[in-house]
Protein backbone atom coordinates (compact mmCIF):
# COMPACT_ATOMS: atom_id res chain seq x y z
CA UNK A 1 -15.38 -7.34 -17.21
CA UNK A 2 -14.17 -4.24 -19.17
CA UNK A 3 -10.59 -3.96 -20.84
CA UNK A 4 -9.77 -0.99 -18.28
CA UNK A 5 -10.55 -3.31 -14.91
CA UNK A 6 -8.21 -6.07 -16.95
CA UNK A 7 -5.12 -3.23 -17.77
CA UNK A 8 -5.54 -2.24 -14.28
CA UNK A 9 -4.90 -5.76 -12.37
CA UNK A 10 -2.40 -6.50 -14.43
CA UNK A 11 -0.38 -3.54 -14.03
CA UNK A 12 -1.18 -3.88 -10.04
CA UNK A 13 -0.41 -7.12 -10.10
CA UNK A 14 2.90 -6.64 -11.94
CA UNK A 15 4.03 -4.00 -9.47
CA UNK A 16 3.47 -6.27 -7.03
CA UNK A 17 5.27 -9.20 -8.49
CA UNK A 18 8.14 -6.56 -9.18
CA UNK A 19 8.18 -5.38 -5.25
CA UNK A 20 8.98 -8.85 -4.47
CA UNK A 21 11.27 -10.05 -7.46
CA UNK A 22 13.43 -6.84 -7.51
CA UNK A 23 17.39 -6.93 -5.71
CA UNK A 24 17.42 -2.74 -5.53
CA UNK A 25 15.31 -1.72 -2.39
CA UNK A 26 14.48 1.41 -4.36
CA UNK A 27 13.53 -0.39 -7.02
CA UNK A 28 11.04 -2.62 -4.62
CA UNK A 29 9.87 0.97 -3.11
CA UNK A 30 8.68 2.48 -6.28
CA UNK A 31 6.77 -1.04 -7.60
CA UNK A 32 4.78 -1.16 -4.02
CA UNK A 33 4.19 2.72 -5.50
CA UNK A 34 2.65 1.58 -8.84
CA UNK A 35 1.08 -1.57 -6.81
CA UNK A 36 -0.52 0.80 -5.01
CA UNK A 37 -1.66 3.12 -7.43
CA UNK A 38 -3.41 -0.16 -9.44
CA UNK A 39 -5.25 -0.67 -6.29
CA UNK A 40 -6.09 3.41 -5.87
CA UNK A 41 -7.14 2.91 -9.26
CA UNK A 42 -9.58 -0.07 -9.02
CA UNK A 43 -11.15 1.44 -6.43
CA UNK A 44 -12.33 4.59 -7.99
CA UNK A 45 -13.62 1.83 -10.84
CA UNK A 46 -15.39 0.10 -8.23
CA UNK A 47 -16.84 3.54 -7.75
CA UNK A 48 -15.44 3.95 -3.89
CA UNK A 49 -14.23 7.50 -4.44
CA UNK A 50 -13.20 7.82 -0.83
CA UNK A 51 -10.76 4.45 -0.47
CA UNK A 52 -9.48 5.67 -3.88
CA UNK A 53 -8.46 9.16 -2.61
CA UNK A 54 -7.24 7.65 0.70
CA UNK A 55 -5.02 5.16 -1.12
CA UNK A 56 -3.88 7.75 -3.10
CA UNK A 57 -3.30 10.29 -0.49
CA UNK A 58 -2.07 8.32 2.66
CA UNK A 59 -0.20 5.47 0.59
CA UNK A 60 1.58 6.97 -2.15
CA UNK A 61 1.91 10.46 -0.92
CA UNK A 62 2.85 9.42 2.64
CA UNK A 63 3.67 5.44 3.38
CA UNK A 64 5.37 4.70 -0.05
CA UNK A 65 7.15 8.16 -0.17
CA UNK A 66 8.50 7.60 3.69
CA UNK A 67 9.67 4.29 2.24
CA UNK A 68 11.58 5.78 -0.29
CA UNK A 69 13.49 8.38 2.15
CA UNK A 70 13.85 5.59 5.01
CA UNK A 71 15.53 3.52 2.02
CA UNK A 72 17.83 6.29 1.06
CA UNK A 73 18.72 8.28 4.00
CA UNK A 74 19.94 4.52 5.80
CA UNK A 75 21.70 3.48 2.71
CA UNK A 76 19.57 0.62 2.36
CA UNK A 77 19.73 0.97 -1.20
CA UNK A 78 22.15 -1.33 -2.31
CA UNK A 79 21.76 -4.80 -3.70
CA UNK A 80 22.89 -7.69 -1.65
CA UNK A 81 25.89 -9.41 -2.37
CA UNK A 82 24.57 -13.26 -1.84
CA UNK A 83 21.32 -14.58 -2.37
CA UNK A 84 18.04 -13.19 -1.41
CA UNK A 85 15.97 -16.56 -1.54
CA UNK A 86 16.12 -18.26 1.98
CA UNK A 87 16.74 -22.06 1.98
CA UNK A 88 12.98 -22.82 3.19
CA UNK A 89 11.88 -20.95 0.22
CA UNK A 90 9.52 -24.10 -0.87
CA UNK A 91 7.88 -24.23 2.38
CA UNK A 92 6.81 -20.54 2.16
CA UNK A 93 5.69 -21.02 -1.20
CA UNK A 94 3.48 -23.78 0.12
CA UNK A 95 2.44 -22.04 2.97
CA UNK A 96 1.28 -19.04 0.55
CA UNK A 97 -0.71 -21.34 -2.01
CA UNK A 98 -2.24 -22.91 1.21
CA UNK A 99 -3.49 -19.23 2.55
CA UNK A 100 -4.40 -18.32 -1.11
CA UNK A 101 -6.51 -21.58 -1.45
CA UNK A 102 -8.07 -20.38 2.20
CA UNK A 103 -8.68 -17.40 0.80
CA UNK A 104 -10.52 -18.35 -1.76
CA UNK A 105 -12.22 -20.84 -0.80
CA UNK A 106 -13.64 -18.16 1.72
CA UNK A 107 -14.64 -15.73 -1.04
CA UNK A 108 -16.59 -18.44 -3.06
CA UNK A 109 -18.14 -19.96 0.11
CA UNK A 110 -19.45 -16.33 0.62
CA UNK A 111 -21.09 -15.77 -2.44
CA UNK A 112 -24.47 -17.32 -1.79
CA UNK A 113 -25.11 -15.48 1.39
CA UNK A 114 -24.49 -11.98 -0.31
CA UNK A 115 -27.51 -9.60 -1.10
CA UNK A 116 -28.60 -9.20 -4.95
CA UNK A 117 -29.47 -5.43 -3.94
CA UNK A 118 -26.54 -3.42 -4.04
CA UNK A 119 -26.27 -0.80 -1.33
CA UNK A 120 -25.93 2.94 -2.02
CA UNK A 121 -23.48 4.57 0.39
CA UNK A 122 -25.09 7.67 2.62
CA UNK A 123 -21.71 9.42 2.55
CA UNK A 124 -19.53 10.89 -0.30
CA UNK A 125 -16.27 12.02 -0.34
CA UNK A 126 -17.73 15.74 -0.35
CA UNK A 127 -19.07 15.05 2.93
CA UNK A 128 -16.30 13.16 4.69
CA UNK A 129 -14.33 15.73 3.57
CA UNK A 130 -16.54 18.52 5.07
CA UNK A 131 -16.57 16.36 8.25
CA UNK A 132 -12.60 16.50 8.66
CA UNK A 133 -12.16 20.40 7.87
CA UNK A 134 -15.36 21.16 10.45
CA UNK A 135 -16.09 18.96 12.95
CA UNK A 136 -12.85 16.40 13.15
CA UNK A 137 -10.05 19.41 12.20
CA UNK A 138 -8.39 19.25 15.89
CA UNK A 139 -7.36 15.38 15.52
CA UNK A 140 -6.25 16.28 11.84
CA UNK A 141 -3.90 18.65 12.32
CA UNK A 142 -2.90 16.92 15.82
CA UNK A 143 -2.23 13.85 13.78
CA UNK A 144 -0.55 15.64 11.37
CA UNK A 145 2.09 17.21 14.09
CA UNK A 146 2.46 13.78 14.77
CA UNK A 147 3.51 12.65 12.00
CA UNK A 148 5.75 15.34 11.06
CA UNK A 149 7.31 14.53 14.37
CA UNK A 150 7.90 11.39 13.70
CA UNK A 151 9.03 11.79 10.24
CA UNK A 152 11.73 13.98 11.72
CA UNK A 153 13.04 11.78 13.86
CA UNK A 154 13.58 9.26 11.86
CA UNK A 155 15.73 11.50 10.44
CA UNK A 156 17.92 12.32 13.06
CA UNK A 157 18.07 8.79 13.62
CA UNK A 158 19.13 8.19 10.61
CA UNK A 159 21.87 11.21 10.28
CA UNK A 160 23.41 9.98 13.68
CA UNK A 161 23.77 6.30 12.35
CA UNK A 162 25.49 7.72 9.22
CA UNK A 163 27.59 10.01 11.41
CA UNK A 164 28.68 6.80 13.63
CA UNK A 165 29.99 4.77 10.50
C-alpha cells in the first residue's frame, strides 16, 4: 500500500468521524463534503475514473451542496442546547461493531472465491460520456428539470416555514 492510498483513508475517514462527532449541522455538512471527496479520491486511485467523477459530480456538487442550503435556508444550523447522545447509545454502538464484524467477516469469507485475473473494463469515461450527450441526452436534461424543480421547491417550502415563525 502506497503513502497516498494511506493519506487518503485517513483524511476520509476523519471527515467521516467529524460528520458524526460535530454539534454545528454545517459543520457535519461540510465533513460528509471532505468524506466524500476521500472516497471520490480513492476511487480515481483504484483507477475507476467514472465512480470518481460521479462522486465528485453528483455528491459534492449536488447531494452535499443541497445539504448545505437545506441546513441554512431551515435554520437548522444551530447547535442543540442538551445532549446529542441518546440514552441507548451503548446498544447502538454494539449493534454497529456487530454489523462491522458481519461485514467483515463477509469480505474475508469472499476472498478465496475471487478471480486472480483482473478484469479490464470495456467502457471509459470518454464513452459513457459520449453515450449521455448522444444517445441518453432526453432523460438528462429531463432529469435535470427535475431536479431543478425540486430544488426549488424546497425552497419555497422553506421561505413559507420561515415566513410562518
Amino acid at each position: 500500500m502506497s503513502i497516498v492510498f494511506w493519506l487518503l483513508a485517513a483524511i476520509t475517514l476523519g471527515s467521516g468521524f467529524a460528520a458524526v462527532a460535530l454539534k454545528n449541522t454545517v459543520h457535519c455538512a461540510l465533513a460528509v463534503t471532505g468524506a466524500f471527496a476521500g472516497l471520490a479520491l480513492l476511487f480515481l486511485g483504484l483507477d475507476a475514473q467514472f465512480a470518481g467523477f460521479a462522486e465528485i459530480l453528483v455528491y459534492i456538487g449536488a447531494v452535499a451542496i443541497l445539504v448545505v442550503f437545506a441546513i441554512l435556508l431551515t435554520r437548522g444550523s444551530e447547535t442543540p442546547v442538551g445532549s446529542v447522545f441518546s440514552r441507548h447509545w451503548f446498544w447502538g454502538l454494539v449493534a454497529a461493531a456487530a454489523v462491522f464484524a458481519l461485514f467483515g467477516w463477509a469480505i474475508v469469507a469472499s476472498v478465496p472465491a475471487l478471480p486472480n485475473v483482473q478484469a479490464v473494463p470495456d467502457t471509459n469515461v470518454k464513452a459513457i460520456g459520449y453515450a449521455l450527450v448522444g444517445r441518453y441526452v432526453l432523460p438528462l436534461e429531463i432529469l435535470a428539470v427535475l431536479l431543478t424543480a425540486a430544488t426549488i421547491g424546497a425552497v419555497i417550502v422553506a421561505l413559507h416555514e420561515k415566513e410562518a415563525q
